[in-house]
N, C-alpha and C. Protein backbone atom coordinates (compact mmCIF):
# COMPACT_ATOMS: atom_id res chain seq x y z
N UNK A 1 -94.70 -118.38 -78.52
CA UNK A 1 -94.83 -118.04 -77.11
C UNK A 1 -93.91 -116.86 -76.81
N UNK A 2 -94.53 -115.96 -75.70
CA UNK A 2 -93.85 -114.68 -76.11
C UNK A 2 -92.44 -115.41 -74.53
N UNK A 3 -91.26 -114.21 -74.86
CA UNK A 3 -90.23 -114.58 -74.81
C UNK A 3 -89.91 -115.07 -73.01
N UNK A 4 -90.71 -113.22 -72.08
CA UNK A 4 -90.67 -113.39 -71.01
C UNK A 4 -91.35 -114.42 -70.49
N UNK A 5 -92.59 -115.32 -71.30
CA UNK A 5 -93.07 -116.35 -70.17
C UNK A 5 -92.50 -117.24 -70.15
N UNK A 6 -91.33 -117.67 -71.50
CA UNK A 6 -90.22 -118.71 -71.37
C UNK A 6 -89.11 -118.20 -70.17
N UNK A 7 -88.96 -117.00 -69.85
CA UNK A 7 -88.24 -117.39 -68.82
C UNK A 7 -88.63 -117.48 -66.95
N UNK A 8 -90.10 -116.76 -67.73
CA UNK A 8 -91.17 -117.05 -66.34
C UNK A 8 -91.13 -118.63 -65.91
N UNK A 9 -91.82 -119.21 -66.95
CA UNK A 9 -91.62 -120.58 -66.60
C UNK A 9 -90.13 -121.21 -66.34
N UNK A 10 -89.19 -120.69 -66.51
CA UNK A 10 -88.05 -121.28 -66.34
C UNK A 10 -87.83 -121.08 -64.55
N UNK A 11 -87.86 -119.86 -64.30
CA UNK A 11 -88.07 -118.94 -62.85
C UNK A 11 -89.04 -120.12 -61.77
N UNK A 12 -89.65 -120.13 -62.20
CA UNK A 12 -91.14 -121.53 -61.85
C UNK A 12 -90.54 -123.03 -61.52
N UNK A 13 -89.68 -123.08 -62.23
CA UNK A 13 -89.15 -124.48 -62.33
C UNK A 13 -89.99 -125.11 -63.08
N UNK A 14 -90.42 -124.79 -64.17
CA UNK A 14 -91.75 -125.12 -64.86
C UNK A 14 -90.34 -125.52 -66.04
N UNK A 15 -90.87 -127.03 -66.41
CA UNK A 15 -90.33 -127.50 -67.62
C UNK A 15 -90.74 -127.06 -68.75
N UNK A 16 -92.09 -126.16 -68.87
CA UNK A 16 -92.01 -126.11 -70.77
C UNK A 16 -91.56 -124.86 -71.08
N UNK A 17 -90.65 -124.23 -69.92
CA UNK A 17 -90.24 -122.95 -70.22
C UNK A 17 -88.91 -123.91 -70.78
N UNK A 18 -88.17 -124.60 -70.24
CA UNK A 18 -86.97 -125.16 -71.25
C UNK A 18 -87.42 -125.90 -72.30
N UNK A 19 -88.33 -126.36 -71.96
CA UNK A 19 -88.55 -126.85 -73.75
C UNK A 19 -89.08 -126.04 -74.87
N UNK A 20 -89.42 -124.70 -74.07
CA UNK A 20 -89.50 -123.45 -75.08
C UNK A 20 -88.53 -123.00 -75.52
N UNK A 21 -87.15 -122.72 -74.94
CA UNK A 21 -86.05 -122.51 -75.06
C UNK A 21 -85.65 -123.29 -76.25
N UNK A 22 -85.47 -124.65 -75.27
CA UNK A 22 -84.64 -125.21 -76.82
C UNK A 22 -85.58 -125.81 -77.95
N UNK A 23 -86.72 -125.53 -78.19
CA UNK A 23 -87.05 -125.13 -79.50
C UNK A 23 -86.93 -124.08 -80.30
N UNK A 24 -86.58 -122.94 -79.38
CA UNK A 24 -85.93 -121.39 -80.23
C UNK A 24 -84.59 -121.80 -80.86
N UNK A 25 -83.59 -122.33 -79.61
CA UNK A 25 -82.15 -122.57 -79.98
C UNK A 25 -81.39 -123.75 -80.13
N UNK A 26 -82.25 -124.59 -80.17
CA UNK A 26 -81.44 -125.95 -80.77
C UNK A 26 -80.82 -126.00 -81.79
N UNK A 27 -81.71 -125.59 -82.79
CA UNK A 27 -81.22 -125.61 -84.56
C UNK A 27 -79.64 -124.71 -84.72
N UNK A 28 -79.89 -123.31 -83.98
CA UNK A 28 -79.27 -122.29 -84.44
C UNK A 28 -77.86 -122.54 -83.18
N UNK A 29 -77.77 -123.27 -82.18
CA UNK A 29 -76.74 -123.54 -81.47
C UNK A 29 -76.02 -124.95 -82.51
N UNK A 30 -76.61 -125.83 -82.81
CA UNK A 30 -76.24 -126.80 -83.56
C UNK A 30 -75.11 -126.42 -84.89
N UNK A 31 -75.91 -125.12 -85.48
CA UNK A 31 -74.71 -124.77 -86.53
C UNK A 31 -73.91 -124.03 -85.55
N UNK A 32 -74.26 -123.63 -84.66
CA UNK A 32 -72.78 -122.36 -84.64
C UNK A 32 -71.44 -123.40 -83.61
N UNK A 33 -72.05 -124.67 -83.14
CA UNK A 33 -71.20 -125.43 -82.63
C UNK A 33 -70.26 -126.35 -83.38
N UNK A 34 -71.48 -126.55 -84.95
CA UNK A 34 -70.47 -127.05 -85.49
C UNK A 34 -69.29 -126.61 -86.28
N UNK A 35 -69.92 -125.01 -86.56
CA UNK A 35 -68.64 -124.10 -87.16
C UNK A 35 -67.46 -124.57 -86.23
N UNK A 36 -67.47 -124.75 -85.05
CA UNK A 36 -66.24 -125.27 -84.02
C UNK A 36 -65.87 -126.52 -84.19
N UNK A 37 -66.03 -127.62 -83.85
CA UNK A 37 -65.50 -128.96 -83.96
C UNK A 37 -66.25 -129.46 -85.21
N UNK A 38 -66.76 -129.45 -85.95
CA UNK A 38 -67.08 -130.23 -87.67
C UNK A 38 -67.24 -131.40 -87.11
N UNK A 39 -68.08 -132.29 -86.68
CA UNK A 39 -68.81 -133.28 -86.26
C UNK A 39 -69.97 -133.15 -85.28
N UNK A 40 -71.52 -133.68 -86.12
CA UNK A 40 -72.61 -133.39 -85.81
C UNK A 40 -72.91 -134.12 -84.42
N UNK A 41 -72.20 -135.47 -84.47
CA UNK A 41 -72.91 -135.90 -82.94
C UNK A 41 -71.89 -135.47 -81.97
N UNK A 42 -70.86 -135.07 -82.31
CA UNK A 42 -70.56 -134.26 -81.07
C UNK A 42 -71.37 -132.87 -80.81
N UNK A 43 -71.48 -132.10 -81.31
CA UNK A 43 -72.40 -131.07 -81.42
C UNK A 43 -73.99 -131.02 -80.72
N UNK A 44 -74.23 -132.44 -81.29
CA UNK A 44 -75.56 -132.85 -80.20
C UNK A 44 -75.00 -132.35 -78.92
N UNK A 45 -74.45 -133.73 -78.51
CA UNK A 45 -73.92 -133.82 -76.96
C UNK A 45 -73.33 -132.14 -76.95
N UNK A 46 -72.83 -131.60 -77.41
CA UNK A 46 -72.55 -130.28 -76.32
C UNK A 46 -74.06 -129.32 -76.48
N UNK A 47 -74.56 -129.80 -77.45
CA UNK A 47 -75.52 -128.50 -77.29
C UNK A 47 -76.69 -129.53 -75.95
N UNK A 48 -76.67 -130.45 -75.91
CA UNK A 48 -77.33 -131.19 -75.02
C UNK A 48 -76.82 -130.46 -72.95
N UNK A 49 -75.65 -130.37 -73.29
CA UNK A 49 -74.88 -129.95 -72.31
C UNK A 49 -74.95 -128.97 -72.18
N UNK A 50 -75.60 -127.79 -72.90
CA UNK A 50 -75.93 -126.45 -72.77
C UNK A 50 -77.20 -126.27 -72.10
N UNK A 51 -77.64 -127.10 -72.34
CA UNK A 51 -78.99 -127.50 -71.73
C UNK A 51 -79.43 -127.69 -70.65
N UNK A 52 -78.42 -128.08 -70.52
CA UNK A 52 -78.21 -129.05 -68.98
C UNK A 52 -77.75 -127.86 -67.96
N UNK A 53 -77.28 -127.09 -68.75
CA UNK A 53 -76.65 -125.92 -67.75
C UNK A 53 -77.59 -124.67 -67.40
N UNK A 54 -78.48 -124.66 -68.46
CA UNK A 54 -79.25 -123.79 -68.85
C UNK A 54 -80.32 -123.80 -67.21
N UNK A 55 -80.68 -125.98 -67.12
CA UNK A 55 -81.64 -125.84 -66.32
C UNK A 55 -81.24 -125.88 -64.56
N UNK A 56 -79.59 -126.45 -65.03
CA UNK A 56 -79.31 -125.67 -63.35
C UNK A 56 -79.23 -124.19 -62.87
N UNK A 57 -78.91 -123.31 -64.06
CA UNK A 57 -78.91 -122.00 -63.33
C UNK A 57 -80.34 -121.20 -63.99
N UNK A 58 -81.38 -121.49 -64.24
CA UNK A 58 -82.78 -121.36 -64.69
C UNK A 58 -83.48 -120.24 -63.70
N UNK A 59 -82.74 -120.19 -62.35
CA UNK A 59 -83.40 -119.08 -61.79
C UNK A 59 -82.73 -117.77 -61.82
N UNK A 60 -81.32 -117.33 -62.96
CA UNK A 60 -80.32 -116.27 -62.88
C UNK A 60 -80.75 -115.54 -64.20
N UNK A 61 -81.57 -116.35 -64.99
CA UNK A 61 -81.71 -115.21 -65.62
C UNK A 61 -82.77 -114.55 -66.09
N UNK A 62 -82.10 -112.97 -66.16
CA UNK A 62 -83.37 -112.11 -65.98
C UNK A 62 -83.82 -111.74 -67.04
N UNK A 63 -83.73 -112.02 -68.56
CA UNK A 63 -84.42 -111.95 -69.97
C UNK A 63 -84.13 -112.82 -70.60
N UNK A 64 -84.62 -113.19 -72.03
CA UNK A 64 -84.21 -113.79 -73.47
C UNK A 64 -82.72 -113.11 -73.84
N UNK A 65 -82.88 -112.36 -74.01
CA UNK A 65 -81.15 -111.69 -74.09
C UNK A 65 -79.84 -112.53 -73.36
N UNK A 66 -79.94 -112.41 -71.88
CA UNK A 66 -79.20 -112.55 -71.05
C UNK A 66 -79.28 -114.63 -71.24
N UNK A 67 -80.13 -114.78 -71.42
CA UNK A 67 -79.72 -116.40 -71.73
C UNK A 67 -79.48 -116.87 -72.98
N UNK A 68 -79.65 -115.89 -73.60
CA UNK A 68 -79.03 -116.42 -75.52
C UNK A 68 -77.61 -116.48 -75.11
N UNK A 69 -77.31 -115.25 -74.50
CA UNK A 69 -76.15 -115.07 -74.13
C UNK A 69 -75.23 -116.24 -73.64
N UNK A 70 -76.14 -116.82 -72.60
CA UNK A 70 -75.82 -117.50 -71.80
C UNK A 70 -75.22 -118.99 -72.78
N UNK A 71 -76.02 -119.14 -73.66
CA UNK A 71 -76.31 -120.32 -74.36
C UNK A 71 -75.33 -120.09 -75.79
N UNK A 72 -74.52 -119.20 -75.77
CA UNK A 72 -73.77 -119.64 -77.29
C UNK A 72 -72.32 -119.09 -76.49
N UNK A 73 -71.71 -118.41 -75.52
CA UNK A 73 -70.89 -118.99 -74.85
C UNK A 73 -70.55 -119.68 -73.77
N UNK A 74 -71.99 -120.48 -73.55
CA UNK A 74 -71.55 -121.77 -72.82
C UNK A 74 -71.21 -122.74 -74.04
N UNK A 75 -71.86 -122.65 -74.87
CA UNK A 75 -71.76 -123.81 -75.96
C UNK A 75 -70.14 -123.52 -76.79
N UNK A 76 -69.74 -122.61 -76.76
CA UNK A 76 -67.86 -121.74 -77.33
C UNK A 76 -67.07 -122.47 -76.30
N UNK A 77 -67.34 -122.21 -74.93
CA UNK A 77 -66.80 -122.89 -73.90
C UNK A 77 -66.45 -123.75 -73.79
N UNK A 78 -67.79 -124.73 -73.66
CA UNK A 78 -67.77 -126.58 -74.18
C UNK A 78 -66.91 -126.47 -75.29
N UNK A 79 -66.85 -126.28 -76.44
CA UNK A 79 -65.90 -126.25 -77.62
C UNK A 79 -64.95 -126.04 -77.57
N UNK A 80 -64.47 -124.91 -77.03
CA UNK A 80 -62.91 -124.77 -76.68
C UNK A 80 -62.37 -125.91 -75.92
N UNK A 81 -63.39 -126.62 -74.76
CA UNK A 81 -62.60 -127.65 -74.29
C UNK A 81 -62.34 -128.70 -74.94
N UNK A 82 -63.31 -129.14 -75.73
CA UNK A 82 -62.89 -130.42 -76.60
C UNK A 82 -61.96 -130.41 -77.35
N UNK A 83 -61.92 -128.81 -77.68
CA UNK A 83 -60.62 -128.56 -78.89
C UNK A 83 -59.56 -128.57 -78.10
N UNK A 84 -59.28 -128.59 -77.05
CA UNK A 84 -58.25 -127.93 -75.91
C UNK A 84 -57.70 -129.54 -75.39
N UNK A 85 -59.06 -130.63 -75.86
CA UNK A 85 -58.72 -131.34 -75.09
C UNK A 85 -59.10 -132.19 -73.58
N UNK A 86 -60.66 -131.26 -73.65
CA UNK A 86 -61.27 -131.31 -72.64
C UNK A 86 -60.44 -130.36 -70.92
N UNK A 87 -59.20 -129.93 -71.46
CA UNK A 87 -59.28 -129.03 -69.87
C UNK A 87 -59.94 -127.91 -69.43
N UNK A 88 -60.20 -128.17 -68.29
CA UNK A 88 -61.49 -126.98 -67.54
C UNK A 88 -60.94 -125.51 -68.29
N UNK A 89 -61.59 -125.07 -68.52
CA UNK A 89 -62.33 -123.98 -69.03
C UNK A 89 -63.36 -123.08 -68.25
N UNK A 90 -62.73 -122.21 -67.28
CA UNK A 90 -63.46 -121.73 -66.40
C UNK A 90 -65.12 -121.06 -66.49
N UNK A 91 -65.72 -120.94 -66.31
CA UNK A 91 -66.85 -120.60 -66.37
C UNK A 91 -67.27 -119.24 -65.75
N UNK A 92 -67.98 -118.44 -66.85
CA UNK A 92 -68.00 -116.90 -66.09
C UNK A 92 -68.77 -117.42 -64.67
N UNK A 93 -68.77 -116.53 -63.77
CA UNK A 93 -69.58 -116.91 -62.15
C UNK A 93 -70.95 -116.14 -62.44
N UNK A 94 -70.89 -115.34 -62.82
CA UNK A 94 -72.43 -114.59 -63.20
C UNK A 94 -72.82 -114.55 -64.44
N UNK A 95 -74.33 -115.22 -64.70
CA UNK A 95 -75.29 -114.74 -66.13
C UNK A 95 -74.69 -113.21 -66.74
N UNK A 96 -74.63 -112.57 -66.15
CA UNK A 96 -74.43 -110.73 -66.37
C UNK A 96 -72.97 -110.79 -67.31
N UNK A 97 -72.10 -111.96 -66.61
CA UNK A 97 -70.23 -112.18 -67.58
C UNK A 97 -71.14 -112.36 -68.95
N UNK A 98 -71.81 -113.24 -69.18
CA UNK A 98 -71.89 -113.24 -70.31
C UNK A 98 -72.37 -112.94 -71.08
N UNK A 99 -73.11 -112.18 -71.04
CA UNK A 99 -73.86 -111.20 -72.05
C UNK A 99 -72.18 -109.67 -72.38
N UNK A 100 -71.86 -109.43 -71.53
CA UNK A 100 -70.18 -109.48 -71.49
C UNK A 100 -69.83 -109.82 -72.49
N UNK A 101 -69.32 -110.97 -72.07
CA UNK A 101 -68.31 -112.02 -72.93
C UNK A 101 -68.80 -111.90 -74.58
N UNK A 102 -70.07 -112.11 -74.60
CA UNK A 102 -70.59 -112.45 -75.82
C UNK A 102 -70.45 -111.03 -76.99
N UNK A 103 -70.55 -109.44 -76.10
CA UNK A 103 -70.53 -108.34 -76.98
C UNK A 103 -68.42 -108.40 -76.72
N UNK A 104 -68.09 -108.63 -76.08
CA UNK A 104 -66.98 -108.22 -76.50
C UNK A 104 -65.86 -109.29 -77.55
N UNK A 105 -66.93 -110.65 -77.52
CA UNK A 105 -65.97 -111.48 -78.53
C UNK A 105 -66.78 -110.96 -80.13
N UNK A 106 -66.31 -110.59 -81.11
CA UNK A 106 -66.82 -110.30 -82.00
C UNK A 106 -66.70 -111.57 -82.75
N UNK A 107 -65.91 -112.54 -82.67
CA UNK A 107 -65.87 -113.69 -83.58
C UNK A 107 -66.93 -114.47 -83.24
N UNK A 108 -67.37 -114.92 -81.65
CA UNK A 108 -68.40 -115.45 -81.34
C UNK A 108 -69.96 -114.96 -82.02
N UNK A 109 -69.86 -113.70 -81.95
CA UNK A 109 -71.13 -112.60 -82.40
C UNK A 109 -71.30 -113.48 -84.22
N UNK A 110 -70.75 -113.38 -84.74
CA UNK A 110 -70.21 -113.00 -85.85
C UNK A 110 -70.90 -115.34 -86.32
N UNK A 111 -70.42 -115.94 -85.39
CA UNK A 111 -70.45 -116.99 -85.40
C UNK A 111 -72.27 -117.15 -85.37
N UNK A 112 -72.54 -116.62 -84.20
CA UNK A 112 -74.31 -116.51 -83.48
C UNK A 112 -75.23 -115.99 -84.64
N UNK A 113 -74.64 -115.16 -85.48
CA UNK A 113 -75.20 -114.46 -86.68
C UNK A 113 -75.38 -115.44 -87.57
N UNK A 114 -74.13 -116.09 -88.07
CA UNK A 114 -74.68 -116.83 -89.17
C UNK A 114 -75.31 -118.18 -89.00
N UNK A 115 -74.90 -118.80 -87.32
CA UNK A 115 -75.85 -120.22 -87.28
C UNK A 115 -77.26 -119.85 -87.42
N UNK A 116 -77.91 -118.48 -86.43
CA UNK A 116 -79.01 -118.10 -86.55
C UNK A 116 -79.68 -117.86 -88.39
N UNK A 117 -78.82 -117.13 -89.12
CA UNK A 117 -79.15 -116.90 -90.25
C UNK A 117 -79.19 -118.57 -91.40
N UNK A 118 -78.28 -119.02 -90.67
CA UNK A 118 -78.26 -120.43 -91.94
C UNK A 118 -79.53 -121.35 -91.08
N UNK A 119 -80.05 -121.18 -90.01
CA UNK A 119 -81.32 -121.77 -89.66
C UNK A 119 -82.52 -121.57 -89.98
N UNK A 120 -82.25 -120.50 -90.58
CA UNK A 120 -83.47 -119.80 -91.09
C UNK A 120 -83.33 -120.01 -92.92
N UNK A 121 -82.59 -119.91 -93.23
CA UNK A 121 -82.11 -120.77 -94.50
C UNK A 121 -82.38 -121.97 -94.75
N UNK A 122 -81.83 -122.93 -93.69
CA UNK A 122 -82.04 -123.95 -94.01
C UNK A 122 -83.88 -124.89 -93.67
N UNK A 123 -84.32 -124.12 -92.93
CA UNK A 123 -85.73 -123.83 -92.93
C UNK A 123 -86.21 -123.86 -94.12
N UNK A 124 -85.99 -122.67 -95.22
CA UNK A 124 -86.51 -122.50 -96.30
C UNK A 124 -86.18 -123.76 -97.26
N UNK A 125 -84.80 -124.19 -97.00
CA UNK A 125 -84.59 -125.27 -97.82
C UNK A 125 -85.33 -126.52 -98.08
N UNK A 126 -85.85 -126.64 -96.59
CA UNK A 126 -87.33 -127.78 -96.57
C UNK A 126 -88.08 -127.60 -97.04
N UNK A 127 -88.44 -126.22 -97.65
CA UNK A 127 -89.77 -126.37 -98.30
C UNK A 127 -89.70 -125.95 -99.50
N UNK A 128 -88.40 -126.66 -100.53
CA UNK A 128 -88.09 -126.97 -101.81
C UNK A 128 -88.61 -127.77 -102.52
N UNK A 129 -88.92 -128.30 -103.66
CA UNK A 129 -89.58 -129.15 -104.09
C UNK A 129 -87.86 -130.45 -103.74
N UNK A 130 -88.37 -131.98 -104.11
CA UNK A 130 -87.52 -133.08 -103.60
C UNK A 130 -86.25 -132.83 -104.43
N UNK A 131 -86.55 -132.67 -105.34
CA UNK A 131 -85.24 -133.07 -106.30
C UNK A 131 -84.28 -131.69 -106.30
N UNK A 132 -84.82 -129.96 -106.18
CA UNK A 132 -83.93 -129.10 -105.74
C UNK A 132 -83.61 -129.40 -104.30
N UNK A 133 -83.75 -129.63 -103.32
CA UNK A 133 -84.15 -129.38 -102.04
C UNK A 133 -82.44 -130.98 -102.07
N UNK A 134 -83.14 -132.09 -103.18
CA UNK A 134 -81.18 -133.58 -102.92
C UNK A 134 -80.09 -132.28 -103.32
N UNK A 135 -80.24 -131.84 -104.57
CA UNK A 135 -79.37 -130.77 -105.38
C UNK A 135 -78.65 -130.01 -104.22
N UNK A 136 -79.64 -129.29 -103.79
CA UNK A 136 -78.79 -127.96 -103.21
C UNK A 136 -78.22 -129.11 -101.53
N UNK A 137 -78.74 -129.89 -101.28
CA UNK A 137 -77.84 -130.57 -100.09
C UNK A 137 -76.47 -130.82 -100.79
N UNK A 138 -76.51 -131.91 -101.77
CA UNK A 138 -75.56 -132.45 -102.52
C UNK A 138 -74.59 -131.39 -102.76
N UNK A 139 -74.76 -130.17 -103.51
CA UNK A 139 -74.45 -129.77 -103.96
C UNK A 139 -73.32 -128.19 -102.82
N UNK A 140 -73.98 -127.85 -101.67
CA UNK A 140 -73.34 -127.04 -100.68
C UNK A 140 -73.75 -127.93 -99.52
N UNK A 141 -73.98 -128.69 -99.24
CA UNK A 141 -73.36 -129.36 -98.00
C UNK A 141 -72.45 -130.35 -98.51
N UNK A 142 -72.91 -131.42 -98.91
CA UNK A 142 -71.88 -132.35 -99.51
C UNK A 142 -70.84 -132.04 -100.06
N UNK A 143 -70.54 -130.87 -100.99
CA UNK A 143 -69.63 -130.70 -102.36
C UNK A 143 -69.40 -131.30 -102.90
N UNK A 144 -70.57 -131.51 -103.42
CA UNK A 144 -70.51 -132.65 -104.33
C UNK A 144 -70.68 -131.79 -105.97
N UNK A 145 -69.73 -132.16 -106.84
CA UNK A 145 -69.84 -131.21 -108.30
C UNK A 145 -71.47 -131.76 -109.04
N UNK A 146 -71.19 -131.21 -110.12
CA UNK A 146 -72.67 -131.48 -110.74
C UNK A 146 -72.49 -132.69 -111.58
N UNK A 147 -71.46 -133.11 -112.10
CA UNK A 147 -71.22 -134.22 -112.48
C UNK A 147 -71.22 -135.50 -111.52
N UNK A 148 -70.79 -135.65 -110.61
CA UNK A 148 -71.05 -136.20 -109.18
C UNK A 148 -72.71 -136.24 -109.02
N UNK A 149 -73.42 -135.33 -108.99
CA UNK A 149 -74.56 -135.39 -108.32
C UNK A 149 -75.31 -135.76 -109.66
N UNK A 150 -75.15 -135.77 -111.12
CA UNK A 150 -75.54 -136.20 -112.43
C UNK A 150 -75.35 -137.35 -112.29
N UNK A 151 -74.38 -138.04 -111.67
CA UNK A 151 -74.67 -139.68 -112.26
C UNK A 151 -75.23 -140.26 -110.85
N UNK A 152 -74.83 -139.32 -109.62
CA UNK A 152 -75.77 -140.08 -108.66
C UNK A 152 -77.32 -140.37 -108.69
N UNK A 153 -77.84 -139.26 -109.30
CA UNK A 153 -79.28 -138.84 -109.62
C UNK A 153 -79.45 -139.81 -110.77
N UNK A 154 -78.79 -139.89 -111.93
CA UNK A 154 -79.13 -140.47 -112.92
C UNK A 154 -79.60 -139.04 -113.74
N UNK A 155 -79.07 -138.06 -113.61
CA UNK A 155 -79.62 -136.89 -114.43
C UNK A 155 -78.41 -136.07 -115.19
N UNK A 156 -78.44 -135.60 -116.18
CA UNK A 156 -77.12 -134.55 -117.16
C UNK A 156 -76.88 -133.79 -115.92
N UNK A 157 -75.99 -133.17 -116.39
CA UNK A 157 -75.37 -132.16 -115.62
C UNK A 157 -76.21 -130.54 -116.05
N UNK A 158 -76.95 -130.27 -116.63
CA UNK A 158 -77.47 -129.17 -117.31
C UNK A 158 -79.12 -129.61 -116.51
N UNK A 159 -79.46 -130.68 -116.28
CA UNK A 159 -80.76 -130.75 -115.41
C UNK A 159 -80.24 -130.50 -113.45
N UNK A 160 -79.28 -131.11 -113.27
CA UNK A 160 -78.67 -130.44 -112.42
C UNK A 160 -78.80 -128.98 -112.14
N UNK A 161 -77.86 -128.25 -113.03
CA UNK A 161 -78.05 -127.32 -113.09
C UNK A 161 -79.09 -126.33 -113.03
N UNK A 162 -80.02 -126.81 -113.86
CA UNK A 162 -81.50 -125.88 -113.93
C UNK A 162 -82.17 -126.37 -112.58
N UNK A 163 -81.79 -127.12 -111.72
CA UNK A 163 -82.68 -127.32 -110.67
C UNK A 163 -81.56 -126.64 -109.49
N UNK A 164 -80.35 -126.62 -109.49
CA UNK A 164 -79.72 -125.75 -108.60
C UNK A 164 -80.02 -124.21 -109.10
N UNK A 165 -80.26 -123.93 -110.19
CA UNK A 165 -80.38 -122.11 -110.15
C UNK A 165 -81.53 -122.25 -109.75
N UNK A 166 -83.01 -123.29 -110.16
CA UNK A 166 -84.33 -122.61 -109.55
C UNK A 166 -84.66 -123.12 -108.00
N UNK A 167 -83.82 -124.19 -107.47
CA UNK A 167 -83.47 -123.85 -106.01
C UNK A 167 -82.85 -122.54 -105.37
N UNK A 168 -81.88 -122.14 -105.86
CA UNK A 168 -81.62 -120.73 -105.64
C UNK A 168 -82.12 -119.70 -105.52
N UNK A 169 -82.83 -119.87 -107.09
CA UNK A 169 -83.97 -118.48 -107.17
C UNK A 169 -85.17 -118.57 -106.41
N UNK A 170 -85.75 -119.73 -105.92
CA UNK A 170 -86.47 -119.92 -105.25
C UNK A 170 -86.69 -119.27 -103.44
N UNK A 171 -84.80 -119.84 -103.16
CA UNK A 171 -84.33 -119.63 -101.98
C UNK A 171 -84.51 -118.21 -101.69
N UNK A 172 -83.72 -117.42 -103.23
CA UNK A 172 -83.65 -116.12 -102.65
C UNK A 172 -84.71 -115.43 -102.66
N UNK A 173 -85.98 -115.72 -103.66
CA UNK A 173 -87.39 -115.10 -103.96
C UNK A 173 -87.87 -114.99 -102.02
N UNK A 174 -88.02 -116.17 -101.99
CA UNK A 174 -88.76 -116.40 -100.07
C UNK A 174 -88.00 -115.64 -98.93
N UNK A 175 -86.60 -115.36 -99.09
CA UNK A 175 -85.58 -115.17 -98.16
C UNK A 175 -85.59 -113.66 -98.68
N UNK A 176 -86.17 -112.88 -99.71
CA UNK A 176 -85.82 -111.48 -99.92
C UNK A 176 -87.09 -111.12 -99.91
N UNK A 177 -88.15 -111.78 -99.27
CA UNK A 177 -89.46 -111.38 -98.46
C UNK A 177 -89.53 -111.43 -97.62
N UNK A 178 -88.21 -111.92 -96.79
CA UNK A 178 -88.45 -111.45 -95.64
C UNK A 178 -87.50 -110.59 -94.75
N UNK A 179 -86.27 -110.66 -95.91
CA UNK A 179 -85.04 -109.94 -95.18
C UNK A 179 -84.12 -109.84 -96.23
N UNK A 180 -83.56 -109.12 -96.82
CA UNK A 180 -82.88 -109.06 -98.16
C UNK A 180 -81.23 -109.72 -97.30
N UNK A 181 -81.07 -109.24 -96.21
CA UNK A 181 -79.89 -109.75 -95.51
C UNK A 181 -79.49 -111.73 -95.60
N UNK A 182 -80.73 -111.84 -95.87
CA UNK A 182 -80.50 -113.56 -95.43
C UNK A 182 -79.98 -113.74 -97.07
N UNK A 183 -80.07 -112.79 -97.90
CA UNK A 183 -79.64 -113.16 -99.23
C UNK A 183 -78.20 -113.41 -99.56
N UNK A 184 -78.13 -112.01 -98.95
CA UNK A 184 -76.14 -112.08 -98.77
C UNK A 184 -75.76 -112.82 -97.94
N UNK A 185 -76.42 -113.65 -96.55
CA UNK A 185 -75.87 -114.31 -96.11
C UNK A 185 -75.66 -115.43 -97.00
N UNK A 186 -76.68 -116.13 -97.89
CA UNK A 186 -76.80 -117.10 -98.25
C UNK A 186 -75.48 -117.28 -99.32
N UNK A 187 -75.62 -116.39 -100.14
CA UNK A 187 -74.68 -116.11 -101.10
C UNK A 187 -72.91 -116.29 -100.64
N UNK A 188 -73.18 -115.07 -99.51
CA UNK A 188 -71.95 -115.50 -98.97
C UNK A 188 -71.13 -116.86 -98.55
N UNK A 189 -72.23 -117.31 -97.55
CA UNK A 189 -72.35 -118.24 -96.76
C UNK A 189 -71.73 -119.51 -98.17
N UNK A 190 -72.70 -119.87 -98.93
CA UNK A 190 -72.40 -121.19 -100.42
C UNK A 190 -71.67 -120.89 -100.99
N UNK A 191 -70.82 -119.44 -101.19
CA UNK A 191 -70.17 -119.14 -102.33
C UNK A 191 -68.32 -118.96 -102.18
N UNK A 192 -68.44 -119.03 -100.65
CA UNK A 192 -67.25 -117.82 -100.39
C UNK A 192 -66.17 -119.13 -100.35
């Protein structure tokens, strides 16, 4: 759905303009919230709460831009408070602060880049065959070694192996058809 009728319908008070929304940015707010507090159901609940904010001020904004914006430092915001402790954390007064806020924090930018990029990654990762697709979880989400994931599986460590490089090569074959960038992210991203 093209971008302006998600915020047409938002303008409308039309609900499937937010449920257009957060099918663009659920996934990709989810990682970049959890780069902040490292626990997934908190992460729900704030990105839930982004949401929530999204549909009280639904008539301020005037593109897709200006509410991405809106939506990964409201969601920094929420985060800082929990990290803070929950104290208020003022809130820009205008949509316009934050598109602002968002070019002049480069760490936030920088954050928005790679949840967006590891969503699109981890996209590809679903459509691994089963046994690369346990591997490469096990293996960069979990950290789990290959010996670890060999006796969990019931497999050597060298079948391991050959199914983490052709998960890889796999990853990067699909991901360097469509953007050679998501390669280095990836690389970066599992390796660094």
């Amino acid at each position: 759905m093209d971008h302006s009728v998600l915020i047409n319908y938002l303008h409308d008070d039309n609900d499937a303009g937010l449920i257009g929304i957060y099918h663009l940015y659920n996934k990709p707010l989810l990682y970049f919230v959890q780069r902040y507090l490292k626990n997934y159901q908190l992460a729900e609940e704030v990105v839930a709460d982004v949401f929530v904010k999204v549909w009280e001020r639904r008539q301020q904004f005037a593109n897709i831009n200006a509410l991405r914006a809106f939506l990964y430092i409201a969601a920094k915001n929420i985060c800082l408070n929990k990290l803070r402790g929950d104290r208020i954390f003022k809130d820009a007064e205008n949509i316009d602060d934050y598109d602002q806020l968002l070019t002049e924090d480069s760490d936030a930018f920088t954050k928005i880049v790679r949840a967006e990029l590891l969503k699109s990654i981890m996209d590809q990762v679903q459509r691994l065959p089963d046994k690369q697709r346990q591997i490469f979880h096990m293996t960069f989400i979990d950290g789990m070694s290959m010996d670890e994931i060999g006796m969990h599986l019931g497999m050597s460590p060298n079948a391991v192996y050959t199914n983490k490089s052709r998960a890889l090569a796999t990853l990067r074959d699909h991901i360097k058809a469509k953007d050679s960038l998501f390669v280095v992210i990836l690389f970066y991203y599992f390796f660094q």
